[in-house]
PDB file of N, CA and C in Angstrom:
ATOM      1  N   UNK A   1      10.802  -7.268 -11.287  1.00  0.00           N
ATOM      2  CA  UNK A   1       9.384  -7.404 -11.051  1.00  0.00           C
ATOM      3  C   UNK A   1       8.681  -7.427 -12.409  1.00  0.00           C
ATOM      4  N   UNK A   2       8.411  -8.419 -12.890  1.00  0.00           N
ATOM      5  CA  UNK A   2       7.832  -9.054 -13.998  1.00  0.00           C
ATOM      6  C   UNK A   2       6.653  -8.435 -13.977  1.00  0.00           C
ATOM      7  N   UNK A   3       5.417  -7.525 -14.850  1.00  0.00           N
ATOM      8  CA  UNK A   3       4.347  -7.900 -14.651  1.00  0.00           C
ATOM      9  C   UNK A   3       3.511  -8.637 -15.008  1.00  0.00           C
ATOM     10  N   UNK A   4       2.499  -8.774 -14.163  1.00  0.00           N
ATOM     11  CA  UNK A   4       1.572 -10.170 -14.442  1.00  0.00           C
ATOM     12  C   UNK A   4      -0.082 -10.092 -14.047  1.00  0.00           C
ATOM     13  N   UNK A   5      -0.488  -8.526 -14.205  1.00  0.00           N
ATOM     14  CA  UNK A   5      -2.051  -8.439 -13.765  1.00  0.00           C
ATOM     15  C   UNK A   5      -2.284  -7.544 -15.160  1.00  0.00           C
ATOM     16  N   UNK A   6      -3.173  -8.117 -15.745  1.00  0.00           N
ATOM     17  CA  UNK A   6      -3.728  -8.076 -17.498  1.00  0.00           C
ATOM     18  C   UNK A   6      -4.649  -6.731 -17.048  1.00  0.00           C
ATOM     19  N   UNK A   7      -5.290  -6.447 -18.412  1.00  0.00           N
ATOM     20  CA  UNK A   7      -6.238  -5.339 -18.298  1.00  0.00           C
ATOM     21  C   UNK A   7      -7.129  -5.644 -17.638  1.00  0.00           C
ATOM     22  N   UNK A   8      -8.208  -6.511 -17.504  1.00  0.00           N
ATOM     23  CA  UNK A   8      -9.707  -7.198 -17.060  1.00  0.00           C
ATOM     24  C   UNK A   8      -9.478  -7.334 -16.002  1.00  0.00           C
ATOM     25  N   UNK A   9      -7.808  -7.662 -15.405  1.00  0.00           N
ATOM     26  CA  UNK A   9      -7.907  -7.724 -14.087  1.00  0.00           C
ATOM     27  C   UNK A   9      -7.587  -6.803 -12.899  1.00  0.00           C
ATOM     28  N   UNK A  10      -7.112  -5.818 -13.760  1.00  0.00           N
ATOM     29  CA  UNK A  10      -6.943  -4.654 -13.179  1.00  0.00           C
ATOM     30  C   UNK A  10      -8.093  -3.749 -13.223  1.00  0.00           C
ATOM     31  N   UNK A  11      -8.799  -4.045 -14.346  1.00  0.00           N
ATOM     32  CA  UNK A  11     -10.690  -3.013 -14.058  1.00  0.00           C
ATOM     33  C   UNK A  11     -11.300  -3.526 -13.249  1.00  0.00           C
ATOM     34  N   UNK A  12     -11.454  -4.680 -12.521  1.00  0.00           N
ATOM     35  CA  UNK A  12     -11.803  -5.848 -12.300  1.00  0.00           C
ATOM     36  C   UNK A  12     -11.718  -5.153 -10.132  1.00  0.00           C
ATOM     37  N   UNK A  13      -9.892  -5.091 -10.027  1.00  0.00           N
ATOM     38  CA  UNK A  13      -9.410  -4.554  -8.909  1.00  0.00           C
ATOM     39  C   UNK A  13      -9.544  -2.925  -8.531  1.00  0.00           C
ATOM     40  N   UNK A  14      -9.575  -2.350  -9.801  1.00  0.00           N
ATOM     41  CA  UNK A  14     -10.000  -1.119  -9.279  1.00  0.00           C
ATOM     42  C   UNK A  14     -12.087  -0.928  -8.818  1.00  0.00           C
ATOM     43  N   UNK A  15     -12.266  -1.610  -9.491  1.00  0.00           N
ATOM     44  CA  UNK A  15     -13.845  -1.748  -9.614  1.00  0.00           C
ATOM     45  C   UNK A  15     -14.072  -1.921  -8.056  1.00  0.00           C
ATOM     46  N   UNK A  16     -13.675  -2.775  -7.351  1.00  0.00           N
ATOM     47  CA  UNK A  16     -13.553  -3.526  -6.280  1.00  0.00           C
ATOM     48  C   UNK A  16     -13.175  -2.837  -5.257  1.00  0.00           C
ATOM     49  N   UNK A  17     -12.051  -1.940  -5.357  1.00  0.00           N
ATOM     50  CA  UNK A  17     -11.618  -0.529  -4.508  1.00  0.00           C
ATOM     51  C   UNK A  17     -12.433  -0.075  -4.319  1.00  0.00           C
ATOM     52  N   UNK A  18     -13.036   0.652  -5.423  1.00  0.00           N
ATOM     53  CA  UNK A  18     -13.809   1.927  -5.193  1.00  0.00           C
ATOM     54  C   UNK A  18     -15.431   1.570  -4.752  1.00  0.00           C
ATOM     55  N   UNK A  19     -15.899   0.211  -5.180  1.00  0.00           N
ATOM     56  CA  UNK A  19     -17.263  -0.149  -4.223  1.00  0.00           C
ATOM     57  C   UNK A  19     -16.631  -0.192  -2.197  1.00  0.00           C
ATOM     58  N   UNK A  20     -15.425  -0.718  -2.514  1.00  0.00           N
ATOM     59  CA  UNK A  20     -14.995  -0.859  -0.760  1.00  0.00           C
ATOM     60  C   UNK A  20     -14.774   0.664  -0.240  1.00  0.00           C
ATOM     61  N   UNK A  21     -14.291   1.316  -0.923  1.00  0.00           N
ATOM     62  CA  UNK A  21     -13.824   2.777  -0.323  1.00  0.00           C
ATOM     63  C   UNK A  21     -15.815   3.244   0.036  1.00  0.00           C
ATOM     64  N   UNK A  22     -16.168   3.138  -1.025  1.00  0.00           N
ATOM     65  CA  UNK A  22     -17.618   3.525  -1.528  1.00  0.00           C
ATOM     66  C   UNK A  22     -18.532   3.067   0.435  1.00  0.00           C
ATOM     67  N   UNK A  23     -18.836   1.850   0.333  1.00  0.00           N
ATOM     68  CA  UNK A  23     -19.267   1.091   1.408  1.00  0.00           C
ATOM     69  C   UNK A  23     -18.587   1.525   2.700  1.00  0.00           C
ATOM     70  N   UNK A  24     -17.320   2.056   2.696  1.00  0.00           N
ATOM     71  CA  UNK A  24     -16.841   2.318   4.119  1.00  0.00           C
ATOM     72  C   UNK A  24     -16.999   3.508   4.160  1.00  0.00           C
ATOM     73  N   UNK A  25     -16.945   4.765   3.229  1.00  0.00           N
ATOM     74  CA  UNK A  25     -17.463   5.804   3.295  1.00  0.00           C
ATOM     75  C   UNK A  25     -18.966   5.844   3.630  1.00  0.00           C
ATOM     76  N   UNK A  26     -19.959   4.853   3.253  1.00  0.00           N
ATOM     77  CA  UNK A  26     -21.092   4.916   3.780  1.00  0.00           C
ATOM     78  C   UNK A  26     -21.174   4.379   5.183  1.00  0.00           C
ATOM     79  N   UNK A  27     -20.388   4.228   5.793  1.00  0.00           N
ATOM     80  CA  UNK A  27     -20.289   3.529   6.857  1.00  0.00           C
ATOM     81  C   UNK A  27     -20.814   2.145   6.952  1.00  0.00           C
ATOM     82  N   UNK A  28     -20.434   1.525   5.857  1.00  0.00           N
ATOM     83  CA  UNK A  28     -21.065  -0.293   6.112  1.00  0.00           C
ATOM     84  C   UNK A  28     -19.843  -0.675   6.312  1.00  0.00           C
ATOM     85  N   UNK A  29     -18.453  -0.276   6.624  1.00  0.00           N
ATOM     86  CA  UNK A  29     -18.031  -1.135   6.991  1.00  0.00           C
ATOM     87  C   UNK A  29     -16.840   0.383   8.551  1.00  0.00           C
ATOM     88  N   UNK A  30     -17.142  -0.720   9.900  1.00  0.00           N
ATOM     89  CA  UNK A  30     -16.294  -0.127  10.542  1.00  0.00           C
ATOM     90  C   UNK A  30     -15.741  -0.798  11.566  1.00  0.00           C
ATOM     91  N   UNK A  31     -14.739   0.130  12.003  1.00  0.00           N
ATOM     92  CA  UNK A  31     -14.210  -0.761  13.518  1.00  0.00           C
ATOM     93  C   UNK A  31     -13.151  -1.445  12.577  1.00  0.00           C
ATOM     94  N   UNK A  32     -12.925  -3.023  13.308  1.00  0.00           N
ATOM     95  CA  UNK A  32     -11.537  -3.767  12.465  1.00  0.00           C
ATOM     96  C   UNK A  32     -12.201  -4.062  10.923  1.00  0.00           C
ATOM     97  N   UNK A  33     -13.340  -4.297  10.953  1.00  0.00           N
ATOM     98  CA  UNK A  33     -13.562  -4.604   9.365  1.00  0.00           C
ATOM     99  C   UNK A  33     -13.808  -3.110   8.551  1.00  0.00           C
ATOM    100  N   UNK A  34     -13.499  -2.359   8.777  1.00  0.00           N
ATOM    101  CA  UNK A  34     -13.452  -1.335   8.268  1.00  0.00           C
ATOM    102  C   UNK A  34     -11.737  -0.872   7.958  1.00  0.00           C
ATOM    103  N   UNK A  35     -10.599  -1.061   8.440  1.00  0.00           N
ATOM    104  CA  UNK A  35      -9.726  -1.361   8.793  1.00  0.00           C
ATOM    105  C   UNK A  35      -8.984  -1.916   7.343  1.00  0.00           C
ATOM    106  N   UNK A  36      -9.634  -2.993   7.707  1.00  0.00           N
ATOM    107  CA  UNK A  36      -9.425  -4.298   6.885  1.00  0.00           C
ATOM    108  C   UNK A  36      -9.815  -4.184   5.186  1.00  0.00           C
ATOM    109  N   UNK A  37     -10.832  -3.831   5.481  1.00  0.00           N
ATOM    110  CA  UNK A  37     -11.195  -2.961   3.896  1.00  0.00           C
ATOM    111  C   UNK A  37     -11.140  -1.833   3.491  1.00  0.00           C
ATOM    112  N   UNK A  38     -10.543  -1.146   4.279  1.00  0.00           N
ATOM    113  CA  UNK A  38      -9.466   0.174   3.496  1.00  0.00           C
ATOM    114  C   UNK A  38      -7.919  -0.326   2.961  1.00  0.00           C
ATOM    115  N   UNK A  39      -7.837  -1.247   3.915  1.00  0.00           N
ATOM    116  CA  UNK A  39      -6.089  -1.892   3.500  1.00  0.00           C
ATOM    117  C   UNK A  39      -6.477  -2.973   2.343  1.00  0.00           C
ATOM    118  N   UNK A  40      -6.900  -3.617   2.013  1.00  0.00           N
ATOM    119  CA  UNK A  40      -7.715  -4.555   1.111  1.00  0.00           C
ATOM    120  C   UNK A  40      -7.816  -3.419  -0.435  1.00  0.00           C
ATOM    121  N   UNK A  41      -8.767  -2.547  -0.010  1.00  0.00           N
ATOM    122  CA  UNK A  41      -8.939  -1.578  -1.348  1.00  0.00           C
ATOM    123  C   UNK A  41      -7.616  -0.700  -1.758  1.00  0.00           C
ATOM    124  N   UNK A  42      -6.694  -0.538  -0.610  1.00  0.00           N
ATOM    125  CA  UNK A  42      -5.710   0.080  -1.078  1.00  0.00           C
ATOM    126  C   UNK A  42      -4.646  -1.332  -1.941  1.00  0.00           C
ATOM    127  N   UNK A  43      -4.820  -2.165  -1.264  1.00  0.00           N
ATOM    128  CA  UNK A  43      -3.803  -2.934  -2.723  1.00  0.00           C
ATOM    129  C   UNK A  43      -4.315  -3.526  -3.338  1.00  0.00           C
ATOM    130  N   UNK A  44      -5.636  -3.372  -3.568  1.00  0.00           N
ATOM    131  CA  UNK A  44      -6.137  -3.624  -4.913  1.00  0.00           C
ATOM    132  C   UNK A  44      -5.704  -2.560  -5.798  1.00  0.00           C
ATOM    133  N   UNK A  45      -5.930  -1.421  -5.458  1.00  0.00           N
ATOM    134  CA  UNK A  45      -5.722  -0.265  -6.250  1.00  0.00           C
ATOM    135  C   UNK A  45      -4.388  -0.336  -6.608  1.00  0.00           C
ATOM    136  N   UNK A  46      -3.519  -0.265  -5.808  1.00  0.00           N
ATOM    137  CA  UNK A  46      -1.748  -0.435  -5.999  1.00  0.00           C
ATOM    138  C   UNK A  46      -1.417  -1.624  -6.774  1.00  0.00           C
ATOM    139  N   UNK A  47      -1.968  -3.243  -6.531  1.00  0.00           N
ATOM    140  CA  UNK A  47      -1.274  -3.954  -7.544  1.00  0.00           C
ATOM    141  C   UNK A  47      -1.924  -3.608  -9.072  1.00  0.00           C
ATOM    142  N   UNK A  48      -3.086  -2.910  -9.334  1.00  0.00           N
ATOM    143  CA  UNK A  48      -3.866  -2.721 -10.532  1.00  0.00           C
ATOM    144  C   UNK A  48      -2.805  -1.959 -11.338  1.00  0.00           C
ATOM    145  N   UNK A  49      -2.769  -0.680 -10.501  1.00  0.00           N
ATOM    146  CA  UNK A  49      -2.073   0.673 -10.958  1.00  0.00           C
ATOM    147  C   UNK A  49      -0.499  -0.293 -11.022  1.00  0.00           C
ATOM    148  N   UNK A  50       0.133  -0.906 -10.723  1.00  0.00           N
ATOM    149  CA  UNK A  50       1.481  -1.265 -11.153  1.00  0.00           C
ATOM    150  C   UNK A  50       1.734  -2.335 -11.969  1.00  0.00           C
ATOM    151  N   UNK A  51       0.411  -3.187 -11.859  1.00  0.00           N
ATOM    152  CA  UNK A  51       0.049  -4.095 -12.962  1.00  0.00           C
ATOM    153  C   UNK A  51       0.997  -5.656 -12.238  1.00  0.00           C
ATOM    154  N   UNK A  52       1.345  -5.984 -11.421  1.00  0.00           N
ATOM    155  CA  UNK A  52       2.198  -6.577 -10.809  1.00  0.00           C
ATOM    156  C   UNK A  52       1.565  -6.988  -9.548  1.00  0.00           C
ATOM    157  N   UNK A  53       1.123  -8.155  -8.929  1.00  0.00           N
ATOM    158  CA  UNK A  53       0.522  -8.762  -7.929  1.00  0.00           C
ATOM    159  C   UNK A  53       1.687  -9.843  -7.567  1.00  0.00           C
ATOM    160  N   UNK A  54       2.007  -9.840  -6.142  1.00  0.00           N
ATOM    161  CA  UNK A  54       2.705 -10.962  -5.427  1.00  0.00           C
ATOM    162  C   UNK A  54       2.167 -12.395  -5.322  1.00  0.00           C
ATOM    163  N   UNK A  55       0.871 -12.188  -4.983  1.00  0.00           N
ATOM    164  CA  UNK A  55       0.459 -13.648  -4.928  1.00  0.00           C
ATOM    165  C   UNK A  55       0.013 -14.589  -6.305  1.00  0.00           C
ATOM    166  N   UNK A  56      -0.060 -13.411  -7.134  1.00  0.00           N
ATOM    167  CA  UNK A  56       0.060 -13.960  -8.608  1.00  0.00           C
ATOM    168  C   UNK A  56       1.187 -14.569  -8.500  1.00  0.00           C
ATOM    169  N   UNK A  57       2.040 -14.278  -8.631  1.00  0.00           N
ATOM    170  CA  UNK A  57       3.554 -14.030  -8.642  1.00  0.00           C
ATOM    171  C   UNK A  57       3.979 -15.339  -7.675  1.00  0.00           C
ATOM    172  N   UNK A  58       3.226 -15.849  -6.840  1.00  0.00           N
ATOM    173  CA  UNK A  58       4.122 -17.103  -5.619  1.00  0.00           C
ATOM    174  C   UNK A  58       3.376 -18.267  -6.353  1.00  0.00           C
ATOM    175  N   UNK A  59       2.328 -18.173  -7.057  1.00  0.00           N
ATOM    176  CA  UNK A  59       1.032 -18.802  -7.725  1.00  0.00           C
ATOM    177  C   UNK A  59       1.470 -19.643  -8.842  1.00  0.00           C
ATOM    178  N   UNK A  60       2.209 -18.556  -9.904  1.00  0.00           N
ATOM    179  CA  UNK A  60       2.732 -18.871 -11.494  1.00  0.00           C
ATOM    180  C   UNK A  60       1.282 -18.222 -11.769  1.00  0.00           C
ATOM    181  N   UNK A  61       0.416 -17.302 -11.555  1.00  0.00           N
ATOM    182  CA  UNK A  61      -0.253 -16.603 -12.517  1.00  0.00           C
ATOM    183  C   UNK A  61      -0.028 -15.881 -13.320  1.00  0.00           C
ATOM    184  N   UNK A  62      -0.644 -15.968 -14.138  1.00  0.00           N
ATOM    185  CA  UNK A  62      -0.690 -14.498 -15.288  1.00  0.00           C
ATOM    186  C   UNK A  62      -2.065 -14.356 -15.876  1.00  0.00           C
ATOM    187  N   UNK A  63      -2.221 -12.948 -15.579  1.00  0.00           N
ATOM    188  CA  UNK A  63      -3.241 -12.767 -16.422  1.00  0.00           C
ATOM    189  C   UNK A  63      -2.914 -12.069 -17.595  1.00  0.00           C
ATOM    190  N   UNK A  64      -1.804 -11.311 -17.975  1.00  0.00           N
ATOM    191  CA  UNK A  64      -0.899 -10.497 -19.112  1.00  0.00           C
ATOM    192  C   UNK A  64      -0.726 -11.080 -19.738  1.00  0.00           C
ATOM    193  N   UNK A  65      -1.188 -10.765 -20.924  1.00  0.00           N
ATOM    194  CA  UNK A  65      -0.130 -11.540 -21.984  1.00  0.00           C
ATOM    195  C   UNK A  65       0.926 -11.098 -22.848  1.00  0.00           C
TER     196      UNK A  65
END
């Protein structure tokens, strides 16, 4: 497992977590879309923190250099 998610894009994905965790804790998001953006913010957070994204990865992305 090569990695391939750079710094900018990992502040970028955590940034993005924590407004979604943020918003569903306020209750703007519930029911299936609430759901949906807890599982969403959790692998943002996970490919950030491992620096390694799959769909980068099926893509030929890189944001690492």
């Amino acid at each position: 497992m090569k990695q391939n998610v750079g710094f900018a894009d990992s502040f970028i994905r955590i940034i993005l977590a924590i407004g979604i965790f943020l918003v569903w804790l306020d209750g703007g998001l519930t029911g299936i879309w609430g759901g949906i953006g807890i599982l969403l913010a959790i692998i943002f957070l996970v490919t950030a923190l491992i620096s390694w994204c799959p769909i980068w990865s099926i893509l030929g992305i890189r944001t690492r250099k």
